[in-house]
N, C-alpha and C. Protein backbone atom coordinates (compact mmCIF):
# COMPACT_ATOMS: atom_id res chain seq x y z
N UNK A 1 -11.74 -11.80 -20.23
CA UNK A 1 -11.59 -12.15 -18.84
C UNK A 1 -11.66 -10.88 -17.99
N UNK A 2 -12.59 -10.98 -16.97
CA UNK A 2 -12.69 -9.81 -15.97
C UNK A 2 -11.93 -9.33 -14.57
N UNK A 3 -11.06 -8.67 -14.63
CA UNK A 3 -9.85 -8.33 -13.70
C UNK A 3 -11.30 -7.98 -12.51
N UNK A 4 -10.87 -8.71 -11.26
CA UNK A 4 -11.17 -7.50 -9.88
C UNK A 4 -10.35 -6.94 -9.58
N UNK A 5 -11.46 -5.71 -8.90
CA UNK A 5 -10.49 -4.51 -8.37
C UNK A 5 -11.04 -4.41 -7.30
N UNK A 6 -10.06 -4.35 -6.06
CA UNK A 6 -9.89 -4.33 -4.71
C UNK A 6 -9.80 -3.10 -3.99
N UNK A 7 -10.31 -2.36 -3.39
CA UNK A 7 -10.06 -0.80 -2.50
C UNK A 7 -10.59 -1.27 -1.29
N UNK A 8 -8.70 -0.62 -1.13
CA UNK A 8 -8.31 -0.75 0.63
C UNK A 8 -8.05 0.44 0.75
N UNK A 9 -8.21 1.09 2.21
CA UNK A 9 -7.74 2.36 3.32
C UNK A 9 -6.48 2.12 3.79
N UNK A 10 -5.75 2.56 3.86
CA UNK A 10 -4.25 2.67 4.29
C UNK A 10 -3.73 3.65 4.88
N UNK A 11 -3.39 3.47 6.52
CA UNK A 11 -2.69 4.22 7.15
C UNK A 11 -1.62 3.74 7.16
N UNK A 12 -0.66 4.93 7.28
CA UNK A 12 0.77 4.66 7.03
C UNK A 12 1.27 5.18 8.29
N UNK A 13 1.82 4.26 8.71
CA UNK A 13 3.05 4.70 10.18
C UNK A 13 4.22 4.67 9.97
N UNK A 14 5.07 5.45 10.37
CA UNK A 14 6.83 4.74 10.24
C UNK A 14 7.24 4.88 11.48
N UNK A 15 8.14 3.14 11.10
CA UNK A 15 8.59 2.95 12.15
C UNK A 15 9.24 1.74 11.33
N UNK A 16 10.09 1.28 12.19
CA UNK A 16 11.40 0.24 11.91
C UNK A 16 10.89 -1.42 12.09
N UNK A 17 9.48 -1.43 12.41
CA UNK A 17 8.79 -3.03 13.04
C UNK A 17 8.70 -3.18 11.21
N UNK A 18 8.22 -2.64 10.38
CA UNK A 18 7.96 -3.67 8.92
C UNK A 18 6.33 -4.18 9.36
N UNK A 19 5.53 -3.86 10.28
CA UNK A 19 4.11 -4.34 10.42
C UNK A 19 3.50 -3.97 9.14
N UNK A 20 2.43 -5.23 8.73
CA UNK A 20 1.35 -5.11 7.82
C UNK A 20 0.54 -5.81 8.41
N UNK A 21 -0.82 -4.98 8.89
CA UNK A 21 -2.06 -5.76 8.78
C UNK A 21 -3.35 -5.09 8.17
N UNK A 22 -3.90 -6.28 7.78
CA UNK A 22 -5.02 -6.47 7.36
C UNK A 22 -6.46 -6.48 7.40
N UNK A 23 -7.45 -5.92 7.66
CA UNK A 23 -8.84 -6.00 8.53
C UNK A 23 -10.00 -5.78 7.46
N UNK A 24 -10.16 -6.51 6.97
CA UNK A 24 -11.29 -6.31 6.33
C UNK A 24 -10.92 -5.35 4.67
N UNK A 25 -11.25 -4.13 4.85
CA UNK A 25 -10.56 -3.45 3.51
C UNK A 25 -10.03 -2.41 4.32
N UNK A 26 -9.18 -2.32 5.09
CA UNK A 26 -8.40 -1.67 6.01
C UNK A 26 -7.32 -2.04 6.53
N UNK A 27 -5.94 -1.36 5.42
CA UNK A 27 -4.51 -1.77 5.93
C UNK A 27 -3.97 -0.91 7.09
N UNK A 28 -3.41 -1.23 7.79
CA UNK A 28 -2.26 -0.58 8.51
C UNK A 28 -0.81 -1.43 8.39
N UNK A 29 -0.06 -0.38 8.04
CA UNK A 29 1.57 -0.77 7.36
C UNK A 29 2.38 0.03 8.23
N UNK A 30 3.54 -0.43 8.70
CA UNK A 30 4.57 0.85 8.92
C UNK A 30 5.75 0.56 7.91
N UNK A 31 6.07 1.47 7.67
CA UNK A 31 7.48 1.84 6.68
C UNK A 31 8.40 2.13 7.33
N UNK A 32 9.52 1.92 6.91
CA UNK A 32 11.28 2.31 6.79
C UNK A 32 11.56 3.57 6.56
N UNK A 33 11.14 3.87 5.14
CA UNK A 33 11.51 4.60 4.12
C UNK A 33 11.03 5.83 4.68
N UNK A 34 11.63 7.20 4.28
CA UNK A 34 11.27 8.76 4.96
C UNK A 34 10.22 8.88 3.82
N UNK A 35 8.76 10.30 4.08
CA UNK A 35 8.25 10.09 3.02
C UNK A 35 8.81 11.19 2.08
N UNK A 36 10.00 11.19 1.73
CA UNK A 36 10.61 12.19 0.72
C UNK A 36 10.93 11.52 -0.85
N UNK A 37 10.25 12.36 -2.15
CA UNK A 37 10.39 12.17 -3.30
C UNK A 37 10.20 10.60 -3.66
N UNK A 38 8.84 10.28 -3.24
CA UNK A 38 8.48 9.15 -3.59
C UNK A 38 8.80 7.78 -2.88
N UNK A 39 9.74 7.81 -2.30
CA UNK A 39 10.43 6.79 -1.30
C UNK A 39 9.61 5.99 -0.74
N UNK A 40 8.85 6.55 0.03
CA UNK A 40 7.54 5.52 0.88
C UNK A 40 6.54 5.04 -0.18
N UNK A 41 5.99 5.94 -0.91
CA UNK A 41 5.54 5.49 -1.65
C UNK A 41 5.62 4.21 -2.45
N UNK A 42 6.57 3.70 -3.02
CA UNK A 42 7.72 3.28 -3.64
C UNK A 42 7.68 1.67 -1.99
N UNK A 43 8.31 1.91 -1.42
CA UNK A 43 8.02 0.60 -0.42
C UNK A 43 6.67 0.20 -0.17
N UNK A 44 5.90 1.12 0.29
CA UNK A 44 4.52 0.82 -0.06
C UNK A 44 4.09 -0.18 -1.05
N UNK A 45 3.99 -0.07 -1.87
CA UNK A 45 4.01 -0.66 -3.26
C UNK A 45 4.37 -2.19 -3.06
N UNK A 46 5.72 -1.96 -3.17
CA UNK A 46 7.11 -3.27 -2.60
C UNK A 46 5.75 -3.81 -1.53
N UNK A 47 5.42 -3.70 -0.26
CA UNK A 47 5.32 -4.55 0.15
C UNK A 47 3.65 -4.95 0.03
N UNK A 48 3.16 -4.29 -0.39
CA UNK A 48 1.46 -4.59 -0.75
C UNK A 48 1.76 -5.55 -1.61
N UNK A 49 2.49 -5.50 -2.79
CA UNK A 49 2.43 -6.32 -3.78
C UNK A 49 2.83 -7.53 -3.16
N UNK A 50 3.53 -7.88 -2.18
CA UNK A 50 4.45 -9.21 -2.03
C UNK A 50 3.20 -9.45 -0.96
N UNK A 51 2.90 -8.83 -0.67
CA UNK A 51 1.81 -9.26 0.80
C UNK A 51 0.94 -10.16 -0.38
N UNK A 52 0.46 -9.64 -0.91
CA UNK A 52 -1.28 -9.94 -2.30
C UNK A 52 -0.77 -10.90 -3.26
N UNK A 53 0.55 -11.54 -3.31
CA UNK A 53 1.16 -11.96 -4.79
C UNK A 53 1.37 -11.74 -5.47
N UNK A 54 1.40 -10.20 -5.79
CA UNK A 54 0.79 -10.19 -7.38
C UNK A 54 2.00 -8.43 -7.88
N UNK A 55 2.13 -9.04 -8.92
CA UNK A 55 2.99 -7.76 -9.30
C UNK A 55 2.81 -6.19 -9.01
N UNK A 56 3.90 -5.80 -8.69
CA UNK A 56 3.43 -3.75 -8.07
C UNK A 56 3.19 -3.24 -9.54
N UNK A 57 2.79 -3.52 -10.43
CA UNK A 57 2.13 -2.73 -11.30
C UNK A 57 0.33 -3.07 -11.65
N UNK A 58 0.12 -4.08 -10.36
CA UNK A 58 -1.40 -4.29 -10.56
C UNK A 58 -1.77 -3.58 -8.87
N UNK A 59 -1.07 -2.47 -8.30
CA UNK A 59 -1.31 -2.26 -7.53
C UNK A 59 -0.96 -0.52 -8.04
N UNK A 60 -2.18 0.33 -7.35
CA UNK A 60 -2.01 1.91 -7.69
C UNK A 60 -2.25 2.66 -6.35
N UNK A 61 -2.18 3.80 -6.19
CA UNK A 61 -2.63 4.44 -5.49
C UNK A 61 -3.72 5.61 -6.03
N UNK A 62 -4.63 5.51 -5.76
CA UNK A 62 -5.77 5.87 -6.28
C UNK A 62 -5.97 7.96 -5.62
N UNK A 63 -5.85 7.65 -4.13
CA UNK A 63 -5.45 8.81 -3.53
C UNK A 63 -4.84 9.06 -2.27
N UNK A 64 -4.75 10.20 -2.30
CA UNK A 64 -3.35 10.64 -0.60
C UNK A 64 -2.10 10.13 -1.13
N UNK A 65 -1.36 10.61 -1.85
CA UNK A 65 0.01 10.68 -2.11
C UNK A 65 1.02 11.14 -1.34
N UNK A 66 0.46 12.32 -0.64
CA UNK A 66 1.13 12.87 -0.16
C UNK A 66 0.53 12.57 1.53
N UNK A 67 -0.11 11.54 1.86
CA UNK A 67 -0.60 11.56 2.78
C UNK A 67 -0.29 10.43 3.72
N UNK A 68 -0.86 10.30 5.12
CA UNK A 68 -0.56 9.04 5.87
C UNK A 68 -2.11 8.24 5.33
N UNK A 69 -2.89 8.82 5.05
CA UNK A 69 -4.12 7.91 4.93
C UNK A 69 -4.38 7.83 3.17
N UNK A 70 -4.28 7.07 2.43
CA UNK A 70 -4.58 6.45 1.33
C UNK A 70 -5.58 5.19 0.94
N UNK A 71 -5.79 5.93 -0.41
CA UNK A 71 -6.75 4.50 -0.95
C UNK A 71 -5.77 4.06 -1.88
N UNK A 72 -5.99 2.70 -2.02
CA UNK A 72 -5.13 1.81 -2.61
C UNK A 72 -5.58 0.95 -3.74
N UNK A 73 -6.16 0.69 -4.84
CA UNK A 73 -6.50 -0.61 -5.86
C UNK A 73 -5.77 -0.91 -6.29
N UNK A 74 -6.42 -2.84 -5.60
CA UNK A 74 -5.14 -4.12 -6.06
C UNK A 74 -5.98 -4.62 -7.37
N UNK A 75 -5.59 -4.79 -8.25
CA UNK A 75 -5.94 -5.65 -9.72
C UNK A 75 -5.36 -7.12 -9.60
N UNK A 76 -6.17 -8.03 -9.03
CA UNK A 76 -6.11 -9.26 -8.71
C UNK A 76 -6.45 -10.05 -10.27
């Protein structure tokens, strides 16, 4: 059986609204979480996965770890 794999752009804002949207293969999210020792990262995750259905271990960050702009693959 053949998994798809999904790559989205992700800017990351923080701010206290909890916004996620969606555009095509282009997220914009804001976070809670500070981005210290994984933290955002880490909600990130949390809420991509619950947005998509699908468990945060079929979701990675591919690149920008340390960044506001990231690529993201969902394993649907």
């Amino acid at each position: 059986m053949k998994t798809d794999n999904v790559r989205y752009s992700v800017s990351v804002r923080f701010s206290s609204n909890g916004k996620l949207t969606v555009s095509g293969n282009e997220i914009t999210i804001s976070l809670k979480s500070v981005p210290e020792r994984g933290r955002a990262n880490a909600e990130l995750l949390k809420k991509l996965s619950k947005h998509f259905n699908v468990d945060r271990s079929r979701i990675r960050i591919v690149s920008g770890l340390s960044s506001r702009k990231k690529v993201v693959e969902v394993s649907q």
